[in-house]
Structures are given as C-alpha cells and as structure tokens.
C-alpha atoms as a PDB file:
ATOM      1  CA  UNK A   1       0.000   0.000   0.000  1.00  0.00           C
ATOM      2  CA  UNK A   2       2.764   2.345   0.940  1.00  0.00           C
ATOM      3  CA  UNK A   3       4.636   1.966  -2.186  1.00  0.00           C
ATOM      4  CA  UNK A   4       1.524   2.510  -4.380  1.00  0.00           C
ATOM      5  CA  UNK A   5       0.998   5.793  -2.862  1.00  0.00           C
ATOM      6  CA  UNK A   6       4.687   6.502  -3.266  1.00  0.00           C
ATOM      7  CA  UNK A   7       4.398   5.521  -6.901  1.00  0.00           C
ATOM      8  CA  UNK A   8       0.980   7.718  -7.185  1.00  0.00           C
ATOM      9  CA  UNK A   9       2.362  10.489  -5.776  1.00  0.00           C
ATOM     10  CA  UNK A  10       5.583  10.336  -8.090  1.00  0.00           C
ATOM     11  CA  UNK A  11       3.644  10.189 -11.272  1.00  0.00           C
ATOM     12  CA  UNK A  12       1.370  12.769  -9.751  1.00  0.00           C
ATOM     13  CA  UNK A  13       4.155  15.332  -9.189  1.00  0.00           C
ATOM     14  CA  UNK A  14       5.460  14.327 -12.628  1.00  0.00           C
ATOM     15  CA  UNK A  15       2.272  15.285 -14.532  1.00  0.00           C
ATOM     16  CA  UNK A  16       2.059  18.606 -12.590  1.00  0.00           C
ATOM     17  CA  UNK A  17       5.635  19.235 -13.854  1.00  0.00           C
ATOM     18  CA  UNK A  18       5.272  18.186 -17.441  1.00  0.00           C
ATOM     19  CA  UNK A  19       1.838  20.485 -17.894  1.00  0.00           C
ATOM     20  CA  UNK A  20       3.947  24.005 -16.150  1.00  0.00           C
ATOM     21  CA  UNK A  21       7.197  23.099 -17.764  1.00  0.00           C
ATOM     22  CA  UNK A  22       5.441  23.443 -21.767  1.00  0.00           C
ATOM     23  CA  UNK A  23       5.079  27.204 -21.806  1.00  0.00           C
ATOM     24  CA  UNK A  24       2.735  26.871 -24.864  1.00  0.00           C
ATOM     25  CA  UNK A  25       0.482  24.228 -23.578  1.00  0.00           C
ATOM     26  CA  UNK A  26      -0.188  26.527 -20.353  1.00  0.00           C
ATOM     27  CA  UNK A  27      -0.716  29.431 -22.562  1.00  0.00           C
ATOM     28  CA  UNK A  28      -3.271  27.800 -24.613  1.00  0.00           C
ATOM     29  CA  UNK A  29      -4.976  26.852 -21.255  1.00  0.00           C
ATOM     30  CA  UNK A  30      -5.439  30.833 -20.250  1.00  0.00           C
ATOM     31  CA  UNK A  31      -6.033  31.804 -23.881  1.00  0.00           C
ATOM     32  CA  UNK A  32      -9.893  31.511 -23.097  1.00  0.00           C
ATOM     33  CA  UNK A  33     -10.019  33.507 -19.790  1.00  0.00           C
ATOM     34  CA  UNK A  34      -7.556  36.050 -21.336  1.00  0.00           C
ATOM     35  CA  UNK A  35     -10.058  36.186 -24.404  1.00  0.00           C
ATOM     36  CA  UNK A  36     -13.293  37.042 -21.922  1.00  0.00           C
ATOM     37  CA  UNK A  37     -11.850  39.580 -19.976  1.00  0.00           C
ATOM     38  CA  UNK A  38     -10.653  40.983 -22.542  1.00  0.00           C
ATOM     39  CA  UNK A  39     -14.273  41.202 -24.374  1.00  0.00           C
ATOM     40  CA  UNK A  40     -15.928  42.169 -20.768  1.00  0.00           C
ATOM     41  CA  UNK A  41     -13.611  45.082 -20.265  1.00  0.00           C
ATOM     42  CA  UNK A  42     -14.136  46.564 -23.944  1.00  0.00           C
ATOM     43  CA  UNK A  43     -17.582  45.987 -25.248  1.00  0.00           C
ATOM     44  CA  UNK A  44     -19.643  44.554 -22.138  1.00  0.00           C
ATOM     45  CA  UNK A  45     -19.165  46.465 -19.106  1.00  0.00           C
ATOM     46  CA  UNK A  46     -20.634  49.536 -20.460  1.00  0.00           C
ATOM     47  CA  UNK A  47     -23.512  47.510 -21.658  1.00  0.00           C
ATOM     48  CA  UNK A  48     -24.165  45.793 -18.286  1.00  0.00           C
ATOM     49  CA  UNK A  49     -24.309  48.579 -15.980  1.00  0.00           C
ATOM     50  CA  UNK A  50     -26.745  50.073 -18.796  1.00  0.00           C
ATOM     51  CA  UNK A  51     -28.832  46.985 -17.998  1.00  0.00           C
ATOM     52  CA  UNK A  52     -28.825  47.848 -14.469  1.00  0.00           C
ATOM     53  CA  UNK A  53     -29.694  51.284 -14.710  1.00  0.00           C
ATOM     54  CA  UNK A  54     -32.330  51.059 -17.154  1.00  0.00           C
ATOM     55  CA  UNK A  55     -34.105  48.403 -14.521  1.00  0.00           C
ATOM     56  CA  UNK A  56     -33.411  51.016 -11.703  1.00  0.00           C
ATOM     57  CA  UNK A  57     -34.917  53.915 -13.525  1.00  0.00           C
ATOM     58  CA  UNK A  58     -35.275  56.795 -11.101  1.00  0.00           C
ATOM     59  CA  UNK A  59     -33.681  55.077  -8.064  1.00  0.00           C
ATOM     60  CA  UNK A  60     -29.702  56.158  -7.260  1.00  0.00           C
ATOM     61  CA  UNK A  61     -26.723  53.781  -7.241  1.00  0.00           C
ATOM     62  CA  UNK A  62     -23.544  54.348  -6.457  1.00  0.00           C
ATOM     63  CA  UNK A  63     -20.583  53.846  -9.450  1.00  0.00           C
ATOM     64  CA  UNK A  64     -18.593  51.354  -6.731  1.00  0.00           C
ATOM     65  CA  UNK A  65     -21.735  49.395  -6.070  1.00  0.00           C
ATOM     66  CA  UNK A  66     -22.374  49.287  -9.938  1.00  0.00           C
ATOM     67  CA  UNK A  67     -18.560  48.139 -10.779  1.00  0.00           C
ATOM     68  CA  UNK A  68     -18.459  45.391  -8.029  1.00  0.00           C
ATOM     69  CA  UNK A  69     -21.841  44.524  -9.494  1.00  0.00           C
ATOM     70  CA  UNK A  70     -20.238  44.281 -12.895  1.00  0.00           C
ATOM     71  CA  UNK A  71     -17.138  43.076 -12.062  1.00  0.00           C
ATOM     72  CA  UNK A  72     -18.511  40.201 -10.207  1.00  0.00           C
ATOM     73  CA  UNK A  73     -20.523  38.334 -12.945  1.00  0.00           C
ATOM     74  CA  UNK A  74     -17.258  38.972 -15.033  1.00  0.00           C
ATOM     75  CA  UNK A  75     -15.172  37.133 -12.880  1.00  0.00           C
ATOM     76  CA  UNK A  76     -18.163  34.246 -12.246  1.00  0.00           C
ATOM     77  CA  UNK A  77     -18.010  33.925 -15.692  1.00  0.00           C
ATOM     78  CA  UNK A  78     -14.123  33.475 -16.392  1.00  0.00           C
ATOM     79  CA  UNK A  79     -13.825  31.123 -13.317  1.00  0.00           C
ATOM     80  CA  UNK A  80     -17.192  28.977 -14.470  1.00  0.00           C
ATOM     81  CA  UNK A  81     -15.564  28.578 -18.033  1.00  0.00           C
ATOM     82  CA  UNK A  82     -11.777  28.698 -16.894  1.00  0.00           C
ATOM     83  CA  UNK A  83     -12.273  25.660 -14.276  1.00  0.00           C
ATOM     84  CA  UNK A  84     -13.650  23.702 -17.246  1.00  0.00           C
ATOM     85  CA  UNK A  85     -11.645  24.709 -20.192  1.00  0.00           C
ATOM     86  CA  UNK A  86      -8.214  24.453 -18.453  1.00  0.00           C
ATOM     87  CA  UNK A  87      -9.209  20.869 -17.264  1.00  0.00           C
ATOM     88  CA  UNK A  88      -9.109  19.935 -20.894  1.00  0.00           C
ATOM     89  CA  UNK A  89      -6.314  21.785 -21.925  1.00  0.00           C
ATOM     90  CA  UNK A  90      -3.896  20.423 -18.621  1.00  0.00           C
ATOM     91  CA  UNK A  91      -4.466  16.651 -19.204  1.00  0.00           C
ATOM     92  CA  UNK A  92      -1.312  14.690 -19.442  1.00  0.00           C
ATOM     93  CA  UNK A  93      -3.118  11.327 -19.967  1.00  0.00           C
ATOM     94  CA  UNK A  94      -3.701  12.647 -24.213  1.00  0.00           C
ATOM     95  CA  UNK A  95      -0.227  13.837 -24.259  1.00  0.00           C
ATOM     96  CA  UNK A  96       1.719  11.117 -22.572  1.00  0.00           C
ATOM     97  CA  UNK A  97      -0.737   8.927 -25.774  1.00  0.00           C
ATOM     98  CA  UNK A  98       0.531  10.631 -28.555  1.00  0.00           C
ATOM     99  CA  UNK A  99       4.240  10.994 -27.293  1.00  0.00           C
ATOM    100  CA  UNK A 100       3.836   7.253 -27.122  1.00  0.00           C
ATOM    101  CA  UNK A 101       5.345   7.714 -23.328  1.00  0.00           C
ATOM    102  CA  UNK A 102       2.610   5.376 -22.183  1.00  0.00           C
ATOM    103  CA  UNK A 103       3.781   2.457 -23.564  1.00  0.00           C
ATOM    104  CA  UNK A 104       6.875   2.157 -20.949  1.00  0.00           C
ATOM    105  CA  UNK A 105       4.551   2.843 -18.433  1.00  0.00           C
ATOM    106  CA  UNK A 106       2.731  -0.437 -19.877  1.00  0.00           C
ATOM    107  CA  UNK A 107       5.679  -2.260 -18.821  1.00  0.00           C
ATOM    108  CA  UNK A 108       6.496  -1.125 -15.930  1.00  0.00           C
ATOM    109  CA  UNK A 109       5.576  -2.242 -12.536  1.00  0.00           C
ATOM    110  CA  UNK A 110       2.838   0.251 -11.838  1.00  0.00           C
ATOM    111  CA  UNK A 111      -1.341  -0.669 -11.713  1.00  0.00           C
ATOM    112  CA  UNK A 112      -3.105   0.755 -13.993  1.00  0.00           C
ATOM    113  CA  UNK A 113      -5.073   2.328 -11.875  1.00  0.00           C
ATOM    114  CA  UNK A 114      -2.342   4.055  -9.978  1.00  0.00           C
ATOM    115  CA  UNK A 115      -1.413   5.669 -13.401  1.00  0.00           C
ATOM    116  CA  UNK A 116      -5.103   6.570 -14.178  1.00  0.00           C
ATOM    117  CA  UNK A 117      -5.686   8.097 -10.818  1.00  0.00           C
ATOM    118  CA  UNK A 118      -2.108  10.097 -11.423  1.00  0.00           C
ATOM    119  CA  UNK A 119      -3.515  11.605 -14.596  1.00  0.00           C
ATOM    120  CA  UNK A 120      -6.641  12.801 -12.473  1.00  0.00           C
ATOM    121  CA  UNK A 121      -5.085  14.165  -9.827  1.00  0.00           C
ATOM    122  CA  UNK A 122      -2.354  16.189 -11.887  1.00  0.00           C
ATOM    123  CA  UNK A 123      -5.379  17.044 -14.000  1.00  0.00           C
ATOM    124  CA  UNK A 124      -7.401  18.562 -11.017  1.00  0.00           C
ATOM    125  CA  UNK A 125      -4.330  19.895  -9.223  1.00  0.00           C
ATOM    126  CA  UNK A 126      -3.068  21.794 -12.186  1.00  0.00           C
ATOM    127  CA  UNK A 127      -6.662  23.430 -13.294  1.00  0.00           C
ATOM    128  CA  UNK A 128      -6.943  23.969  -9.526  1.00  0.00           C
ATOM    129  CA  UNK A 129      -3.686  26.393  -9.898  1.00  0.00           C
ATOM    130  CA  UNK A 130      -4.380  27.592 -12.597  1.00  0.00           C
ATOM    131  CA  UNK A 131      -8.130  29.152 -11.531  1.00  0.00           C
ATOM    132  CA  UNK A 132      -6.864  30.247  -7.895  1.00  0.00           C
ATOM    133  CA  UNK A 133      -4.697  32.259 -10.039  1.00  0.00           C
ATOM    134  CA  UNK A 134      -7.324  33.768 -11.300  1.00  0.00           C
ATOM    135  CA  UNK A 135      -9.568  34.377  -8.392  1.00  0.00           C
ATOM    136  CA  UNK A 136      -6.658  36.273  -7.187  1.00  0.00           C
ATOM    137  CA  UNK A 137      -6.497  38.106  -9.860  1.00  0.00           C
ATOM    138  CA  UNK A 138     -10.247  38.950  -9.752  1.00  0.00           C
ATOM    139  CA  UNK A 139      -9.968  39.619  -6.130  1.00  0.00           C
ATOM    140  CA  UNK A 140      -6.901  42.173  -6.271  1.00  0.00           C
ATOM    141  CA  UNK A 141      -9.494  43.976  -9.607  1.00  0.00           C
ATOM    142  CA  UNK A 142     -12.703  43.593  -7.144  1.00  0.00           C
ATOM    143  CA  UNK A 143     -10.636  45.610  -4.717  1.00  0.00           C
ATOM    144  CA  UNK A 144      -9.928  48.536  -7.293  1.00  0.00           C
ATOM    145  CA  UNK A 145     -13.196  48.814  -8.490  1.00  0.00           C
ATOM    146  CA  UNK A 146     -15.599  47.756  -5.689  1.00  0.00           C
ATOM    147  CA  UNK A 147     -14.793  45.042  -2.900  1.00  0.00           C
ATOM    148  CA  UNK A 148     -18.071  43.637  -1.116  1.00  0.00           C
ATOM    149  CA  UNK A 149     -17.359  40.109  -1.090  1.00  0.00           C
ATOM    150  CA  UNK A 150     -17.169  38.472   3.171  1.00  0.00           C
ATOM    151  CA  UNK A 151     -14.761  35.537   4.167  1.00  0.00           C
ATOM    152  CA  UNK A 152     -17.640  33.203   3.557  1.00  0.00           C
ATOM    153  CA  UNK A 153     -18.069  34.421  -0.199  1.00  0.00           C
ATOM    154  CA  UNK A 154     -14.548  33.608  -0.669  1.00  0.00           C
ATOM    155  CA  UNK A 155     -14.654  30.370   0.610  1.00  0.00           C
ATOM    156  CA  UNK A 156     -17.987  29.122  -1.448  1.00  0.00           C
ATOM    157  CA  UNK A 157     -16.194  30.739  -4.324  1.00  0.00           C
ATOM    158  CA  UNK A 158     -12.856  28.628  -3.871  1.00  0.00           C
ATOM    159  CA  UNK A 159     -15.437  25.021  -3.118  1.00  0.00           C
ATOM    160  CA  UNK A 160     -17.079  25.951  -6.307  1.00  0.00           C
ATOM    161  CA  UNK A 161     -13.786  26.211  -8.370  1.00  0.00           C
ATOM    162  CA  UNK A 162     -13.207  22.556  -6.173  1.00  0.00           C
ATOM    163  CA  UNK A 163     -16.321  20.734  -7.175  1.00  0.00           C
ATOM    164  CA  UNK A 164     -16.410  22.426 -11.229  1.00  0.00           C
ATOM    165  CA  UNK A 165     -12.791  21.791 -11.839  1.00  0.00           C
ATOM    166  CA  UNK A 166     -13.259  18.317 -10.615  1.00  0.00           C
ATOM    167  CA  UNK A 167     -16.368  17.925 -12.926  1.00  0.00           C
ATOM    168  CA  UNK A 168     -14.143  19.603 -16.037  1.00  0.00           C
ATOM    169  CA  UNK A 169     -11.160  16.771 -15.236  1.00  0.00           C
ATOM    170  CA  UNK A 170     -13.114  13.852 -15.138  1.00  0.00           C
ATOM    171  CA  UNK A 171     -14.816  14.508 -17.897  1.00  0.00           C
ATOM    172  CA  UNK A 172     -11.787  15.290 -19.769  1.00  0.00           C
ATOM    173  CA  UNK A 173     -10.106  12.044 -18.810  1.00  0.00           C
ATOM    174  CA  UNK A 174     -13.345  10.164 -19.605  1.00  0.00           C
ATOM    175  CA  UNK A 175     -12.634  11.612 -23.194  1.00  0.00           C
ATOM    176  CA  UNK A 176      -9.372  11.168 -23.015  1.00  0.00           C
ATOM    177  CA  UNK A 177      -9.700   7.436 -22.721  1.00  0.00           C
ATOM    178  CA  UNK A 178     -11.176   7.127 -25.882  1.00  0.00           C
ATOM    179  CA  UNK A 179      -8.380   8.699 -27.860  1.00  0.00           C
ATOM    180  CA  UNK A 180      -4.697   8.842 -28.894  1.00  0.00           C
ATOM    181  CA  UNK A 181      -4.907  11.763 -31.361  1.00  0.00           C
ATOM    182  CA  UNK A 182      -3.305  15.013 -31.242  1.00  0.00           C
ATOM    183  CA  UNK A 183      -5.834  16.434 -33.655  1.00  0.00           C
ATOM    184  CA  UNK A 184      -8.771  14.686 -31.562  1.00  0.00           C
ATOM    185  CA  UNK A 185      -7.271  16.546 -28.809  1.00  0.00           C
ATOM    186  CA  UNK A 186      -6.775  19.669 -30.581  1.00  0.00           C
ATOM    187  CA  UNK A 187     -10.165  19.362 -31.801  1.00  0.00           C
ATOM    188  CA  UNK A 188     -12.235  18.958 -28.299  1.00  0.00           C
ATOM    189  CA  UNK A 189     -10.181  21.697 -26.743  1.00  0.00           C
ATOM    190  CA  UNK A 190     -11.144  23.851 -29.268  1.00  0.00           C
ATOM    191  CA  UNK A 191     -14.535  23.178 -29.377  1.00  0.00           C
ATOM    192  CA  UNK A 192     -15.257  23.250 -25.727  1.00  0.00           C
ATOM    193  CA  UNK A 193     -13.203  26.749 -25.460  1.00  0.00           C
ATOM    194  CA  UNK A 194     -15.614  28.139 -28.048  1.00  0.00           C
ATOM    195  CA  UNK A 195     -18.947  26.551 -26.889  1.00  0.00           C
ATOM    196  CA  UNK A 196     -19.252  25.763 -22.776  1.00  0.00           C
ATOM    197  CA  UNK A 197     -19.363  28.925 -22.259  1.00  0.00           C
ATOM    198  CA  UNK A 198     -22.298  29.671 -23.675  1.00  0.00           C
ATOM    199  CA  UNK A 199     -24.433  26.400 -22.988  1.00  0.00           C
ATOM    200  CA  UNK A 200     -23.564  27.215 -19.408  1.00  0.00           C
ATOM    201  CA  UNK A 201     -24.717  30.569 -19.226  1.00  0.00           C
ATOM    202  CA  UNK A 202     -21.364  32.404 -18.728  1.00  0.00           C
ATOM    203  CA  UNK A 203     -21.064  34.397 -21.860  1.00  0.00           C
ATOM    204  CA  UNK A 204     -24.567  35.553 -22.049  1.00  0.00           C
ATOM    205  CA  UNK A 205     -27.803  35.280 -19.461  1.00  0.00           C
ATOM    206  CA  UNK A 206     -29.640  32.121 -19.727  1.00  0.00           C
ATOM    207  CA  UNK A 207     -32.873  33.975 -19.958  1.00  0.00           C
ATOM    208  CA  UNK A 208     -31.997  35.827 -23.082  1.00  0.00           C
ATOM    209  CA  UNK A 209     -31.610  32.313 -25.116  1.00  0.00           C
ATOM    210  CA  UNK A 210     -34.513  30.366 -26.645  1.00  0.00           C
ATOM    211  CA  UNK A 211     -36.664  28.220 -25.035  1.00  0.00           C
ATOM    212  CA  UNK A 212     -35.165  25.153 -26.327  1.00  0.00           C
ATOM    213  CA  UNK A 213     -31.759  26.118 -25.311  1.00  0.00           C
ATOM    214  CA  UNK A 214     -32.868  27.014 -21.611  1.00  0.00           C
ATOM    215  CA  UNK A 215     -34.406  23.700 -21.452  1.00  0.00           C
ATOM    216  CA  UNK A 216     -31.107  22.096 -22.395  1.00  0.00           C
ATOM    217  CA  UNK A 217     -28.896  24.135 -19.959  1.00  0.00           C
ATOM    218  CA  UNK A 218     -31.627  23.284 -17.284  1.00  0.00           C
ATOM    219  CA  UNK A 219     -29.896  19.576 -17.148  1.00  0.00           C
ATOM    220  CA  UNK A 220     -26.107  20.991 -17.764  1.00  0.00           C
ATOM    221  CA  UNK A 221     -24.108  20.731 -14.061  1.00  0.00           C
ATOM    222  CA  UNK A 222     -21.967  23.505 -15.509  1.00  0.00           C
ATOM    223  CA  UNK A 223     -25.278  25.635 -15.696  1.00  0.00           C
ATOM    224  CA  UNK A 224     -25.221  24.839 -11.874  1.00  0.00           C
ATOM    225  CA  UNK A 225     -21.742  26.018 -11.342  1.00  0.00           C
ATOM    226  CA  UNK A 226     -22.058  29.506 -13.518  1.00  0.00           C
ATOM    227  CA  UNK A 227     -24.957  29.968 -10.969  1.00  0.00           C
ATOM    228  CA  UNK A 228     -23.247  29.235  -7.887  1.00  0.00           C
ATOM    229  CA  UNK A 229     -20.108  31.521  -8.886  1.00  0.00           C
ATOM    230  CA  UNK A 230     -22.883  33.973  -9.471  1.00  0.00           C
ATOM    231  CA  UNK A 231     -24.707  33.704  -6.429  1.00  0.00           C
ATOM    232  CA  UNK A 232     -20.854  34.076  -4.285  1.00  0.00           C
ATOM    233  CA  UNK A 233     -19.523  36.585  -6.322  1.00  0.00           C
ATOM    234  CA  UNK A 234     -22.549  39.022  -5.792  1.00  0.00           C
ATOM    235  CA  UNK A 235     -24.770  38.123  -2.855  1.00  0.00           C
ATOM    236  CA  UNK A 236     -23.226  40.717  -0.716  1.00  0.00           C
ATOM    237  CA  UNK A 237     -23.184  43.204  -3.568  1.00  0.00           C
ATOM    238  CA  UNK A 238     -27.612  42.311  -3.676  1.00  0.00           C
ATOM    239  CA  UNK A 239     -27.282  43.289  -0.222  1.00  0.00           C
ATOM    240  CA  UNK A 240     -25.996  46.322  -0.182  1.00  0.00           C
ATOM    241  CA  UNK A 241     -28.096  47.021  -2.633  1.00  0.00           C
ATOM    242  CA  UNK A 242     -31.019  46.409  -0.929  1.00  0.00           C
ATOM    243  CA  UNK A 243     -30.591  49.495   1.573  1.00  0.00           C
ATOM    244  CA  UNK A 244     -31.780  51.787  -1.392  1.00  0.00           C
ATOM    245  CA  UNK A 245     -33.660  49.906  -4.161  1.00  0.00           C
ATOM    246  CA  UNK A 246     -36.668  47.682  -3.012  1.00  0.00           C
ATOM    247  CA  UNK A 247     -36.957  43.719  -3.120  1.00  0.00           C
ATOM    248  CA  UNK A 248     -38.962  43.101  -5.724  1.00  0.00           C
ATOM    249  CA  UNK A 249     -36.624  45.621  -8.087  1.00  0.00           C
ATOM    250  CA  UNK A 250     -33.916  43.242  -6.836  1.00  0.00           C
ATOM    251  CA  UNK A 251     -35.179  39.946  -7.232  1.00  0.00           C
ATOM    252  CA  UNK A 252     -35.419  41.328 -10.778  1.00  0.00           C
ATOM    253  CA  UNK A 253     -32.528  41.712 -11.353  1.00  0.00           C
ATOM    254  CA  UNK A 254     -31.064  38.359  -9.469  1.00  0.00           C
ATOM    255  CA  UNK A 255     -33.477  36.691 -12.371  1.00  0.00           C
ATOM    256  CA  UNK A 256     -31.982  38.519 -15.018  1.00  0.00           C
ATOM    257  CA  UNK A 257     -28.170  38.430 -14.505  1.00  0.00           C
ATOM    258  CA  UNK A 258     -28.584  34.189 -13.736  1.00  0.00           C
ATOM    259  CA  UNK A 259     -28.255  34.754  -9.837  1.00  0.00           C
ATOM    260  CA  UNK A 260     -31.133  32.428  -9.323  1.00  0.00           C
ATOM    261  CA  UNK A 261     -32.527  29.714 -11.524  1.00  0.00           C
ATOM    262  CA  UNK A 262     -36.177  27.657 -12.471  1.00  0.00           C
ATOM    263  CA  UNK A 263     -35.794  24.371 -13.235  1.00  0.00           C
ATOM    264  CA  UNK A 264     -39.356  24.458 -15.690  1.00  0.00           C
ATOM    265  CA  UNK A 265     -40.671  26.993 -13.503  1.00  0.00           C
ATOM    266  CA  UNK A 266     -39.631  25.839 -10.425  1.00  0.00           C
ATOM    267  CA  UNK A 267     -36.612  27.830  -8.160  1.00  0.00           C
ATOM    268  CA  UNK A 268     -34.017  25.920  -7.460  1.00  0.00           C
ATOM    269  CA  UNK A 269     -31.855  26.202  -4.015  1.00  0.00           C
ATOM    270  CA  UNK A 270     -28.159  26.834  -3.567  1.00  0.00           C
ATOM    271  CA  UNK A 271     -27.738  23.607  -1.709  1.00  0.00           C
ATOM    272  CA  UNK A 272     -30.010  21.594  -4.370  1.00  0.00           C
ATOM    273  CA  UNK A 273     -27.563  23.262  -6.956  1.00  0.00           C
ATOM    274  CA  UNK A 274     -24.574  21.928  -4.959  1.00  0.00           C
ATOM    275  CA  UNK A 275     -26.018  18.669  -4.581  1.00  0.00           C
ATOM    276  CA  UNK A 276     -26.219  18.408  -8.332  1.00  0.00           C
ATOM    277  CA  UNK A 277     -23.030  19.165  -9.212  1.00  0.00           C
ATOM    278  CA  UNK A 278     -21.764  16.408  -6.079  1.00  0.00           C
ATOM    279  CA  UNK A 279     -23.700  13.793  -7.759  1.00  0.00           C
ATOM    280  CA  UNK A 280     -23.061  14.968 -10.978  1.00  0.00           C
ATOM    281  CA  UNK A 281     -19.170  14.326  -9.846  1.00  0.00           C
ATOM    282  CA  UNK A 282     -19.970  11.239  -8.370  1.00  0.00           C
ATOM    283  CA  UNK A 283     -21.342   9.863 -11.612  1.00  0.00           C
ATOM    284  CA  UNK A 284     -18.086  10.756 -13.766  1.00  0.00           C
ATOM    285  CA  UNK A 285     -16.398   8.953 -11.602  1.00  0.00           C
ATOM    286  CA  UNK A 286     -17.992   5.709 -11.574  1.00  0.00           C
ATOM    287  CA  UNK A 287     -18.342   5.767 -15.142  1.00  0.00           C
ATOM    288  CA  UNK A 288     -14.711   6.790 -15.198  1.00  0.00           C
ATOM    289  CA  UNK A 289     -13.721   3.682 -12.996  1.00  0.00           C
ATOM    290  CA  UNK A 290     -16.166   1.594 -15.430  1.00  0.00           C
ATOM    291  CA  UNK A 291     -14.097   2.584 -17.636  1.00  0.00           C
ATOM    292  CA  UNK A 292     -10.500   1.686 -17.122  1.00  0.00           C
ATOM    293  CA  UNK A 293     -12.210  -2.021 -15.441  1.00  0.00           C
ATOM    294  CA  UNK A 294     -13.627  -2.735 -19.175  1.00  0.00           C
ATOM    295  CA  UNK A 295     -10.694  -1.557 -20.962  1.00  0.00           C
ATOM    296  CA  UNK A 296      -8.701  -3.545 -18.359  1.00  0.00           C
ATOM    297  CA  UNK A 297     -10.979  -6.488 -18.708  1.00  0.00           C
ATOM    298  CA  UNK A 298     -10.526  -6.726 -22.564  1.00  0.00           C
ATOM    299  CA  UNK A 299      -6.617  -6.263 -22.684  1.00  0.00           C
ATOM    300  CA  UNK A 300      -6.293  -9.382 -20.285  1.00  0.00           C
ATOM    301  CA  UNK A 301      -8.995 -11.574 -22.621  1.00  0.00           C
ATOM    302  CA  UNK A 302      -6.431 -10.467 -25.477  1.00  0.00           C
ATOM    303  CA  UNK A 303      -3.268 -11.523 -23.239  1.00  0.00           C
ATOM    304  CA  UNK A 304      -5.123 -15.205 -22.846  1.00  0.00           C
ATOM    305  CA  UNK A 305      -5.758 -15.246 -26.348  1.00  0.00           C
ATOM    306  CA  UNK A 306      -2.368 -15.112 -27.606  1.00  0.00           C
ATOM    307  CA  UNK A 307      -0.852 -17.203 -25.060  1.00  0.00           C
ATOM    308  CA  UNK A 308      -3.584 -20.109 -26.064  1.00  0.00           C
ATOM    309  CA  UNK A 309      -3.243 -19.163 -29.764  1.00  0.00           C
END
C-alpha cells in the first residue's frame, strides 16, 4: 500500500511538472479567460451597468456598487468557463498517448489504476492552480473597483472552483480514454473553449436564449456552477443594494443576470444546486472507474488469447 501511494504520488508530481514546464500548452490553457476579460472590459461592461440602470430607472446607485456589481458576474463567468476549459487543456493522460510515453509505463511495474488516478489528480491539481490564479487576480481587480465580497463568499467561491474543476477533469479524462490523437485533442479543446461557455450561461444570461436552449442548460451541471459563482460573487453586492432599491426591483434583477434559476418553472436552491453538481461528480467517476475495469478487462482476454493461440 505504501509503495503505491509513493508511486501515485511520483507520477502525480510528474504530470504537474510536465503540464507548467510546456510554456505553450499553459498558454493555450489561459487563452480563453484572457479572451473574456478581454471582451468584458471593452464591449460589455458599459452595456451591463446600462442593464442595471435602465431596470433602476429613477432610483440612485452608487458607481462602486455598480462596478463590483459588474465586475462580479465577469469574474463568475471566467472562473465557471476557466475551471472547465483548463481541465481539458492540462491533461497529461492525451499527451503522454501521442508521445507514445505510455507504452513504458505499460511495462512497468505500476497498476493501472495508480497511473489513471495520477492523470486525475495532476489534472485537477493543475486546473486547480491555474483558476486560484485567477480568483486572485479577480480579487486584487474587485478591490480597485468595488470590494463587497465576506470571508464566507470567498470560501464558497474557492469550493465551487473545487467541485467544477473536478467535474471539467473527469470529464476530460473520460474523453481522453477514448483517444490517442493530437488532432482529436486539438479538436475537443477547441470546441469546448468556443462553446461551454455559452451552454452554461457564462457568456450571455440564460434567460436571453430560446426556449429550447434554456431547457437544455436546465440539465447541464456547468449551468449549476455559472450559478453558484454567481450567487458568491454578488450576494453581498444584492445586499448592499437592498438598503436603497426595493426587493422586488432586486429579485429582478437576481433573475436577469442568472443569480437564481427555475428548473421548468420551479426555483431551485443553492444547496439543491450543490447537490447536483456532487452527484453529478460522483457519476463521472464511476463511469470513469467503469471505464479503465472494461478496458482492463478486454486487454487481459487479449493476453489469454495469444498465449492459447
């Protein structure tokens, strides 16, 4: 047992190494983060705090309360996309395939599983970097502009970027499983950079997208997430709020910038949202598990074959 865990935590360190020490592979990781805020800052903060005036009307807001407010749901969104995107673009498992660097771990005297759960762990550990990296960043911006956020904020923000990187690595290595190919790799990466964040509600409110597409994002755990990053990142700034405009003017706008969320009309609670993304989790993993048992299970049917044959 001991020397298992040595040997995970070996390989583990090793992945983590391999992912910081290719300069381009990390940069392509932070390319879709780099990409929002740079979007927010020059076309969509003006157009936010519009928003929020235009609901407000006649009622009086102060400019720091209407950054933080802005500056919030932009860093919800980068961390709700980053903790997904960078999970696919930090795997080691795809690169160690197409290197062909998996093959002498094939022969050496390591379990599968031991590797598999390596790959994971690197996977999570380096995303996990990665978007504390950029909750600092937020954080140290939030502090220029308009800092509201309380100890507990900060804490359900860092347990969301937890339980939504974790989602974004397992099902990266579930893909990742199924493939050897740099342009399969290449491929996914891009396409999840472009799309997640908008089938999960960071790019653009839920509620301004069709009905169809709300339906779909209604059974998304990332949806979840966005709205969880949402709710941390601007909970204290609602409250604060509330000393001048009234409740109903700021449920309104809770609804509109995807601080709360109906599931088909019904509200759904923070700690039914966190469930979801737990079980959500939980699910990956056992399918991940299934995974690397039936792969396992076939190679040693193959192994019998050609010793019989």
């Amino acid at each position: 047992m001991k020397s298992e865990f040595l040997k995970l935590s070996y390989l583990t360190s090793r992945n983590i190494k391999l992912y910081f020490k290719d300069k381009m592979t990390f940069f392509v990781s932070l390319i879709t983060p780099i990409i929002l805020l740079v979007l927010f800052v020059a076309f969509l903060n003006s157009t936010y705090q519009n928003s929020i005036l235009e609901i407000i009307g006649d009622y009086e807001l102060d400019s720091t309360l209407l950054n933080a407010f802005t500056g919030g749901w932009l860093f919800s969104s980068v961390l709700s996309v980053s903790c997904i995107t960078v999970a696919f673009c930090s795997g080691i498992m795809i690169i160690d395939k197409i290197n062909k660097a998996n093959i002498d771990f094939m022969v050496a005297p390591i379990k599968k599983s031991t590797l598999n759960l390596s790959y994971v762990l690197a996977n999570l550990f380096s995303t996990l970097i990665v978007c504390l990296v950029l909750l600092a960043i937020g954080l140290i911006y939030l502090a220029f502009i308009g800092f509201y956020l309380t100890f507990v904020d900060i804490l359900l923000i860092i347990v969301n970027i937890i339980l939504t990187s974790l989602l974004g690595t397992l099902i990266a290595n579930i893909i990742w499983s199924f493939t050897s190919s740099q342009g399969v790799m290449s491929g996914v990466c891009t396409l999840v950079s472009a799309l997640y964040g908008f089938i999960c509600g960071a790019y653009m409110p839920i509620n301004t997208m069709g009905e169809a597409m709300q339906g779909v994002t209604s059974f998304l755990p990332g949806t979840y997430s966005t709205i969880l990053f949402r709710q941390s990142f601007l909970n204290s700034v609602f409250n604060e709020m509330g000393k001048t405009l009234p409740p109903e003017m700021i449920n309104g706008i809770a609804e509109g910038f995807d601080c709360k969320f109906l599931f088909f009309g019904t509200d759904v609670s923070t700690l039914a949202m966190y469930l979801i993304i737990i079980c959500s989790n939980l699910l990956l993993l056992g399918a991940l598990f299934l995974i690397s048992y039936i792969k396992k299970t076939n190679v040693s049917k193959i192994k019998i074959k050609q010793k019989t044959v």
